[in-house]
C-alpha atoms as a PDB file:
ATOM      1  CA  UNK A   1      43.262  20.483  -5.454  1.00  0.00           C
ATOM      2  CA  UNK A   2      40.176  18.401  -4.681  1.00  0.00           C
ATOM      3  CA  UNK A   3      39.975  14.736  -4.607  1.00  0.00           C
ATOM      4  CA  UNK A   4      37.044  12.210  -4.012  1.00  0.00           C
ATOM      5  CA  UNK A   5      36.973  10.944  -0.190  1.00  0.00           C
ATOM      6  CA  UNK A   6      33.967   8.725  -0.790  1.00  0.00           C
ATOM      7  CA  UNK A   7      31.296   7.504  -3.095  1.00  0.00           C
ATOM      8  CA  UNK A   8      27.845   5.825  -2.275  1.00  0.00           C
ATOM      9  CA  UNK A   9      25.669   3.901  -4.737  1.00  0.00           C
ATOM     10  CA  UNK A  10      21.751   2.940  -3.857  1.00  0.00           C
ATOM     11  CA  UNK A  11      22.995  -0.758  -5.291  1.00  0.00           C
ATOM     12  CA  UNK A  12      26.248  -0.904  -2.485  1.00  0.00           C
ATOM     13  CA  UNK A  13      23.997   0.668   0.881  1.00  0.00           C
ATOM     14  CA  UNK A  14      21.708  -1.365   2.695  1.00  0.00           C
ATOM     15  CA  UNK A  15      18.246  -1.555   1.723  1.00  0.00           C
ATOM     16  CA  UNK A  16      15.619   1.621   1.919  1.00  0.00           C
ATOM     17  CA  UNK A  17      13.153   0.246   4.309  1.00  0.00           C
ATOM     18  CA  UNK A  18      10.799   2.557   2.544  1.00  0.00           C
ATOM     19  CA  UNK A  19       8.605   1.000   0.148  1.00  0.00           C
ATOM     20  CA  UNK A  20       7.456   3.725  -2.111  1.00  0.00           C
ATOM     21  CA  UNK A  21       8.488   4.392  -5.804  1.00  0.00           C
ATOM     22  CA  UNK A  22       8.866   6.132  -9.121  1.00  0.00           C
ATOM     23  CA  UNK A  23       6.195   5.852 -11.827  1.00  0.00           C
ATOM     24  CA  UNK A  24       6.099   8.344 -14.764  1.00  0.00           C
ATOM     25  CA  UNK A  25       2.617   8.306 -16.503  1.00  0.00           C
ATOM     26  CA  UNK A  26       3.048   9.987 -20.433  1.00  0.00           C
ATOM     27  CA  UNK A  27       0.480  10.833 -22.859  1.00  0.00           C
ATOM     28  CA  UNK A  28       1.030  11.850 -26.626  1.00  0.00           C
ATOM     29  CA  UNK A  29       2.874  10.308 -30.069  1.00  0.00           C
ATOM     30  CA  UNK A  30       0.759   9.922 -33.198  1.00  0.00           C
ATOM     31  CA  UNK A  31       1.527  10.184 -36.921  1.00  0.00           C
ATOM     32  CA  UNK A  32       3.643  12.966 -38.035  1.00  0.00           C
ATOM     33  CA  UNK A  33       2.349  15.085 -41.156  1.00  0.00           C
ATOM     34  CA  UNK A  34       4.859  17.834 -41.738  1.00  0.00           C
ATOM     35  CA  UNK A  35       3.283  20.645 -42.621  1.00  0.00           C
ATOM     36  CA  UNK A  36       0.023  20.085 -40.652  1.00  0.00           C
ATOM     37  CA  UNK A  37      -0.458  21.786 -36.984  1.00  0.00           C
ATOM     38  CA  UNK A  38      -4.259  21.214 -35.478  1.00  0.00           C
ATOM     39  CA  UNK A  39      -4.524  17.735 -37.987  1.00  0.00           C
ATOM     40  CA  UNK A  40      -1.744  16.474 -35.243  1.00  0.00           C
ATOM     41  CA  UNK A  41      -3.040  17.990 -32.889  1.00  0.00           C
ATOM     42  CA  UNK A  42      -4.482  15.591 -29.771  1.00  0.00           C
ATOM     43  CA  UNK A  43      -6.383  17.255 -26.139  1.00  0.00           C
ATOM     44  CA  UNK A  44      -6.256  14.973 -23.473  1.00  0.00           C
ATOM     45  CA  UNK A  45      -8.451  14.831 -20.286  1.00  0.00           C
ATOM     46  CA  UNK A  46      -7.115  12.676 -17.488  1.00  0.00           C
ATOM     47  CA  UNK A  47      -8.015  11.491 -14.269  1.00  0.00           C
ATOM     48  CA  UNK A  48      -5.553   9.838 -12.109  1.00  0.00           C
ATOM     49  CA  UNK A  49      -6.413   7.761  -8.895  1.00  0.00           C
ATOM     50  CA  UNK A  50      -4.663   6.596  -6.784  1.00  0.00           C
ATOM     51  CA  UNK A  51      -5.258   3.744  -4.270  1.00  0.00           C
ATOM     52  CA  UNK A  52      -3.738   1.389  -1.522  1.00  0.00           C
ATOM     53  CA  UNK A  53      -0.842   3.786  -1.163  1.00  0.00           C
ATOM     54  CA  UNK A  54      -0.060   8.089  -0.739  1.00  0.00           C
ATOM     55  CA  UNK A  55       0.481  10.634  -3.184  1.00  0.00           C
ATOM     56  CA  UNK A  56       3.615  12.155  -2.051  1.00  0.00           C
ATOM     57  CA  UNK A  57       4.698  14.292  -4.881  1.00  0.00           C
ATOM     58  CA  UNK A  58       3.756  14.738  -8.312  1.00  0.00           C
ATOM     59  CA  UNK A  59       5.899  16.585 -10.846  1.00  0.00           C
ATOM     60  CA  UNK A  60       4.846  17.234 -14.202  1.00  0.00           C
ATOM     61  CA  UNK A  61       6.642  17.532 -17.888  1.00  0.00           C
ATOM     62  CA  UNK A  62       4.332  19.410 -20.106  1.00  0.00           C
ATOM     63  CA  UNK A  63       5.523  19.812 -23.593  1.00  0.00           C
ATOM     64  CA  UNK A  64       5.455  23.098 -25.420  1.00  0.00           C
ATOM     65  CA  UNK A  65       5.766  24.557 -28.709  1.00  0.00           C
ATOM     66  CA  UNK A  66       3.409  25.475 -31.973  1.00  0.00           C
ATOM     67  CA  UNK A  67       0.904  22.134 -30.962  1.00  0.00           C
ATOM     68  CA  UNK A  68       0.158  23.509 -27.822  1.00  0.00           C
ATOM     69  CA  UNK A  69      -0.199  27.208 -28.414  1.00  0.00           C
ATOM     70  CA  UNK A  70      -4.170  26.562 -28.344  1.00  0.00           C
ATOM     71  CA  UNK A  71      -4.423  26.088 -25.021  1.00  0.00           C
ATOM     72  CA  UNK A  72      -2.366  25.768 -21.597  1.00  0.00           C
ATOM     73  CA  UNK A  73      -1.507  22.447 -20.038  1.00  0.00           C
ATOM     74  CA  UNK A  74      -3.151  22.513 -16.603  1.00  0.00           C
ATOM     75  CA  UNK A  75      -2.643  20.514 -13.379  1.00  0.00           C
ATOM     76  CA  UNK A  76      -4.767  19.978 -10.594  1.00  0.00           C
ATOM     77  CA  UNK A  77      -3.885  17.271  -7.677  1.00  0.00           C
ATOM     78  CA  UNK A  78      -5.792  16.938  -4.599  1.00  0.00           C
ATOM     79  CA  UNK A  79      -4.888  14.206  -1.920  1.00  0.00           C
ATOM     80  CA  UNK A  80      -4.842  11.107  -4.463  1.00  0.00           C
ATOM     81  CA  UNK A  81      -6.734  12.501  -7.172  1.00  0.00           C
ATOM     82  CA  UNK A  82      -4.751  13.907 -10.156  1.00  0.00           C
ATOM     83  CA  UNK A  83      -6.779  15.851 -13.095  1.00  0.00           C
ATOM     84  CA  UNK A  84      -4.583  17.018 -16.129  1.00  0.00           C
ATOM     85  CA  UNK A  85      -5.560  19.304 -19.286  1.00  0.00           C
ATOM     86  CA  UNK A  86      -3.528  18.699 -22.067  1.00  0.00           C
ATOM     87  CA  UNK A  87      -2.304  19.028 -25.779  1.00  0.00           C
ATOM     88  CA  UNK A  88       0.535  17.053 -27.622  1.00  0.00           C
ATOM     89  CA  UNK A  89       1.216  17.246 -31.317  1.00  0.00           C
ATOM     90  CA  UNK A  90       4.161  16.461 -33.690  1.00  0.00           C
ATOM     91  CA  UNK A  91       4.898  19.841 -34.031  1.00  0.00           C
ATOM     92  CA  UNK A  92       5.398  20.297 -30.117  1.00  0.00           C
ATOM     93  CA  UNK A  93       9.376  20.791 -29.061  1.00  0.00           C
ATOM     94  CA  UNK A  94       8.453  17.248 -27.945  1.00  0.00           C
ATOM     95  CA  UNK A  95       5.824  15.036 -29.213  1.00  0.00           C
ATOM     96  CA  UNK A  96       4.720  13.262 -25.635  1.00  0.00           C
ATOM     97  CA  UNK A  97       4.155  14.780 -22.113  1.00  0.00           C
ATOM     98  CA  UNK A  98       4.232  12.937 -18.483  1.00  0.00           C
ATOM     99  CA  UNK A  99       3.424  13.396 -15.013  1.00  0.00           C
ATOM    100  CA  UNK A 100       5.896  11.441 -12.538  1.00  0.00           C
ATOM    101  CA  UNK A 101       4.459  10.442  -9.970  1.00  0.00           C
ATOM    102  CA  UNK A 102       5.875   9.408  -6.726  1.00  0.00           C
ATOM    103  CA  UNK A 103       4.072   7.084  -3.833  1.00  0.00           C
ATOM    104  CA  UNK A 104       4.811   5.845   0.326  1.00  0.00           C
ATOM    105  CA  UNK A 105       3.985   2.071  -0.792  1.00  0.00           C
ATOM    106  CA  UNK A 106       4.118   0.479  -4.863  1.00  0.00           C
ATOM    107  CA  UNK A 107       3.507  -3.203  -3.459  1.00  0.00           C
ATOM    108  CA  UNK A 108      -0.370  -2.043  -2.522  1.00  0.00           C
ATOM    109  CA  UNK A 109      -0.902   0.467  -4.776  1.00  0.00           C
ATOM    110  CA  UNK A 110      -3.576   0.616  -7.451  1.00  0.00           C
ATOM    111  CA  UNK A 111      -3.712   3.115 -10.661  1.00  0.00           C
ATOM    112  CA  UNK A 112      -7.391   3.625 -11.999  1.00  0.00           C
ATOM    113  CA  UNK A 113      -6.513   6.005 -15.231  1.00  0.00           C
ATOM    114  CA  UNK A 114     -10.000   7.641 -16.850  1.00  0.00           C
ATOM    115  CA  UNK A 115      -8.916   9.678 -20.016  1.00  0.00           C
ATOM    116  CA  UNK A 116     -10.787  11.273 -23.021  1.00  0.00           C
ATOM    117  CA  UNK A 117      -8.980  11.608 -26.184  1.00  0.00           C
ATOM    118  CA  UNK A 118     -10.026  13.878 -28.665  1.00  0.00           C
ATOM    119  CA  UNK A 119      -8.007  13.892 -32.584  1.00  0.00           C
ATOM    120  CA  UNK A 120      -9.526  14.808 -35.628  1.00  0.00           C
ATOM    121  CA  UNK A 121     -13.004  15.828 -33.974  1.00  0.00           C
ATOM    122  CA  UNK A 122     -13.198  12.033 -32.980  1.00  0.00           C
ATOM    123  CA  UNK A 123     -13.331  11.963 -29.230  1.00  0.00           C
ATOM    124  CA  UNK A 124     -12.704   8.329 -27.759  1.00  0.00           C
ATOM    125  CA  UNK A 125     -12.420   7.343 -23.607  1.00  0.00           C
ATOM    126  CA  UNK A 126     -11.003   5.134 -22.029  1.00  0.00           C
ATOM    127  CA  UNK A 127     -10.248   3.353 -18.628  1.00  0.00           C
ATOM    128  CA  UNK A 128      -7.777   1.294 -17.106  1.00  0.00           C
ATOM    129  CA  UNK A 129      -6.712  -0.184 -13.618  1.00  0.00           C
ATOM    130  CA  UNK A 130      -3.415  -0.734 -12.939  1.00  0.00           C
ATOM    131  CA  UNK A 131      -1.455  -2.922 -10.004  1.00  0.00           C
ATOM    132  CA  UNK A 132       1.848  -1.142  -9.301  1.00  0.00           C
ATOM    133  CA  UNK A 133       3.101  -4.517  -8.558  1.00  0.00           C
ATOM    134  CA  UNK A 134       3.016  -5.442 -12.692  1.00  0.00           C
ATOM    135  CA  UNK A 135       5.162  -2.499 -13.286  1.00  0.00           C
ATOM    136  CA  UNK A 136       8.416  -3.796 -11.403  1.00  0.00           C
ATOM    137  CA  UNK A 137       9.534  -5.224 -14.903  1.00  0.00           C
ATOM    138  CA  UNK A 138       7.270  -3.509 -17.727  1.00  0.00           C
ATOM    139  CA  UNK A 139       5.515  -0.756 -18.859  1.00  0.00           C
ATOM    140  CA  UNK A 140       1.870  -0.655 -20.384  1.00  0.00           C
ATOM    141  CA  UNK A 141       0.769   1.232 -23.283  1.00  0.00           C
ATOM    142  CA  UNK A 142      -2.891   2.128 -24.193  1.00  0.00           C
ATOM    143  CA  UNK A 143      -3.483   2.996 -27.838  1.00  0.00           C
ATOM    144  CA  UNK A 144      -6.501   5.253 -28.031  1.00  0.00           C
ATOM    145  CA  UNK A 145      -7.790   3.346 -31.576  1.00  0.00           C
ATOM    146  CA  UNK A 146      -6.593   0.390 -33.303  1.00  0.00           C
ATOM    147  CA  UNK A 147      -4.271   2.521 -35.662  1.00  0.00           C
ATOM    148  CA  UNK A 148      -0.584   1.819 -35.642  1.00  0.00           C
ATOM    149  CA  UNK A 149       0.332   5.396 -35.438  1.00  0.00           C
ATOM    150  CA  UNK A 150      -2.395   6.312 -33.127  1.00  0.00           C
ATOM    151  CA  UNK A 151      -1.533   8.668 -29.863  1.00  0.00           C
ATOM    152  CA  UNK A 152      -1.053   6.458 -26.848  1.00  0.00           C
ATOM    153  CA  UNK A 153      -0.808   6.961 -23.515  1.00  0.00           C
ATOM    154  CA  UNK A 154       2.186   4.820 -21.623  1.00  0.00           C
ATOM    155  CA  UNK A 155       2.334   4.292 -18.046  1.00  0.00           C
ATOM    156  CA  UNK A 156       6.503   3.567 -17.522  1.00  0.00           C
ATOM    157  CA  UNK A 157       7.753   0.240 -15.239  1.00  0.00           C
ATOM    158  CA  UNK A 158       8.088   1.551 -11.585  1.00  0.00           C
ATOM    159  CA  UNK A 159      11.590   2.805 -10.198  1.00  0.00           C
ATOM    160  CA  UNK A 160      11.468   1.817  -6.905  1.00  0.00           C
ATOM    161  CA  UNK A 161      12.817   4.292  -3.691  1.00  0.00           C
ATOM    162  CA  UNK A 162      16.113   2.234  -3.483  1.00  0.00           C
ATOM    163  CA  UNK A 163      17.422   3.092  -6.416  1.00  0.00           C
ATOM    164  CA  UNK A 164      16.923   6.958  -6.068  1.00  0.00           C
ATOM    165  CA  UNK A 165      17.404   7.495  -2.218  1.00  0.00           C
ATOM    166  CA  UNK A 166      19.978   6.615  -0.423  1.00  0.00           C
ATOM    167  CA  UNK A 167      21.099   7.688   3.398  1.00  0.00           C
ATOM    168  CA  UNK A 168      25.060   7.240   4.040  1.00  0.00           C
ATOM    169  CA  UNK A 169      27.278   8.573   6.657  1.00  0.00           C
ATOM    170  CA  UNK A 170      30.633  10.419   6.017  1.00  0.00           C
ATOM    171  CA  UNK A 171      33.044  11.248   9.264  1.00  0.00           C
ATOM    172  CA  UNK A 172      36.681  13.118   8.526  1.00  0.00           C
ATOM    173  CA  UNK A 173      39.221  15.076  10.233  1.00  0.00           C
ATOM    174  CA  UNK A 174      38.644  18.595   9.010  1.00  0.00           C
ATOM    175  CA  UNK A 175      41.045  21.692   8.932  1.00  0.00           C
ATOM    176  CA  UNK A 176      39.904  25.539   8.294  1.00  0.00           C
ATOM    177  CA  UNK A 177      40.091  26.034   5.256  1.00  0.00           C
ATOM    178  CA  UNK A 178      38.735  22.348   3.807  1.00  0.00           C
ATOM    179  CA  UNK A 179      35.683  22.402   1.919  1.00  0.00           C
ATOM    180  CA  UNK A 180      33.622  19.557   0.517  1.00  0.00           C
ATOM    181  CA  UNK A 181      31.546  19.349  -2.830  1.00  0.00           C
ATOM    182  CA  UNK A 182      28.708  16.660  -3.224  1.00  0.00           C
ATOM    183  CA  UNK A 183      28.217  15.448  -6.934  1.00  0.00           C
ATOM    184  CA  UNK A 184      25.183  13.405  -7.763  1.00  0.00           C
ATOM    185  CA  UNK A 185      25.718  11.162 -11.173  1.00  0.00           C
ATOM    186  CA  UNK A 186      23.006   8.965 -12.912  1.00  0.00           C
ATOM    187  CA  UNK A 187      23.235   6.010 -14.877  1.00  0.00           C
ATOM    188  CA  UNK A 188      22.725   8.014 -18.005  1.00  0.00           C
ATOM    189  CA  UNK A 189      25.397  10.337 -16.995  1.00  0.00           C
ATOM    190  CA  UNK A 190      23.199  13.112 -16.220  1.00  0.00           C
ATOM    191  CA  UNK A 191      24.667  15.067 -13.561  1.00  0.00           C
ATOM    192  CA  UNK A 192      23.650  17.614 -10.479  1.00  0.00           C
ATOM    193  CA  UNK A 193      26.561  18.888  -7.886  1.00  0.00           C
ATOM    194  CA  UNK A 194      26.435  21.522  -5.043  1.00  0.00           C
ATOM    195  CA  UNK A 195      28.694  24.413  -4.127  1.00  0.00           C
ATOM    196  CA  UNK A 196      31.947  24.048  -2.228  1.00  0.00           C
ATOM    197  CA  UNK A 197      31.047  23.917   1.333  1.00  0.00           C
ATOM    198  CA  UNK A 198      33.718  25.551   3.185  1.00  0.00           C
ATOM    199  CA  UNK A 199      35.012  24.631   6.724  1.00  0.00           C
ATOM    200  CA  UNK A 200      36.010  27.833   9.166  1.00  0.00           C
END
């Protein structure tokens, strides 16, 4: 039988003294017609820069499914440049895609977001700096016309290192034969574990 010998929480450790950060960057929405395919359909051209802080990782979450068949979603990142193709509809499994990005420093760091927009062969642009430091507590959302129902693109409030990374220390008196099993669990009680590490 197995029983849990210790938990950690980013909220009960001492502070990260890193200073990067979360920020998920999503693109898509727009009125639903059922029935209608390329009427919904929206292609997006961005171009992501970033500025006063590193580009550490960048992991995108395309959407598929009958909206996007007309095209693939494409990626391109160099340094702290990011340049995305992409196609969202209504009729997509989902009706938005996102990029997360993650970055070494969110107090200095800058967003400068260029994107073209084209829906119903209208094709509108748009451009918009963002300071990281007035996404601790909100998100901003950029319509691309005045419509209610218009596609929008929605840059999310920033999770900052601490609450994703921890480092924690764990010391026992181990037999043969013990083996240990680390389980991560998330507020929204999405889970990730690893396999039984055995001791010989």
């Amino acid at each position: 039988d197995s029983a849990p010998v210790d938990f950690w929480t980013p909220y009960k450790c001492p502070s990260s003294p890193e200073k990067g950060g979360l920020v998920r960057v999503e693109w898509g929405w727009g009125r639903f017609e059922p029935g209608k395919t390329l009427s919904n359909l929206t292609k997006w051209e961005h171009a992501l820069q970033i500025e006063g802080a590193s580009l550490l990782t960048s992991s995108p979450c395309f959407c598929g499914g009958e909206g996007s068949v007309v095209d693939e979603n494409k990626l391109e990142v160099v340094d702290n440049k990011v340049s995305i193709s992409s196609y969202t509809s209504r009729d997509n499994i989902a009706a938005t895609s996102s990029i997360v990005l993650e970055l070494d420093d969110i107090e200095n760091a800058r967003l400068y977001l260029d994107t073209t927009a084209e829906k119903d062969e209208q094709t509108h642009r748009f451009s918009k700096e963002i300071d990281f430091g007035h996404l601790l507590d909100k998100d901003v959302h950029i319509p691309i016309t005045d419509c209610f129902s218009a596609p929008k693109v929605k840059v999310h409030s920033i999770t900052p290192s601490e609450q994703y990374k921890l480092k924690a220390d764990y010391r026992a008196t181990v037999e043969s034969g013990d083996y240990f099993i680390f389980k991560v669990e998330q507020e929204n009680g999405q889970m990730a574990w690893s396999s039984p590490i055995f001791i010989r």
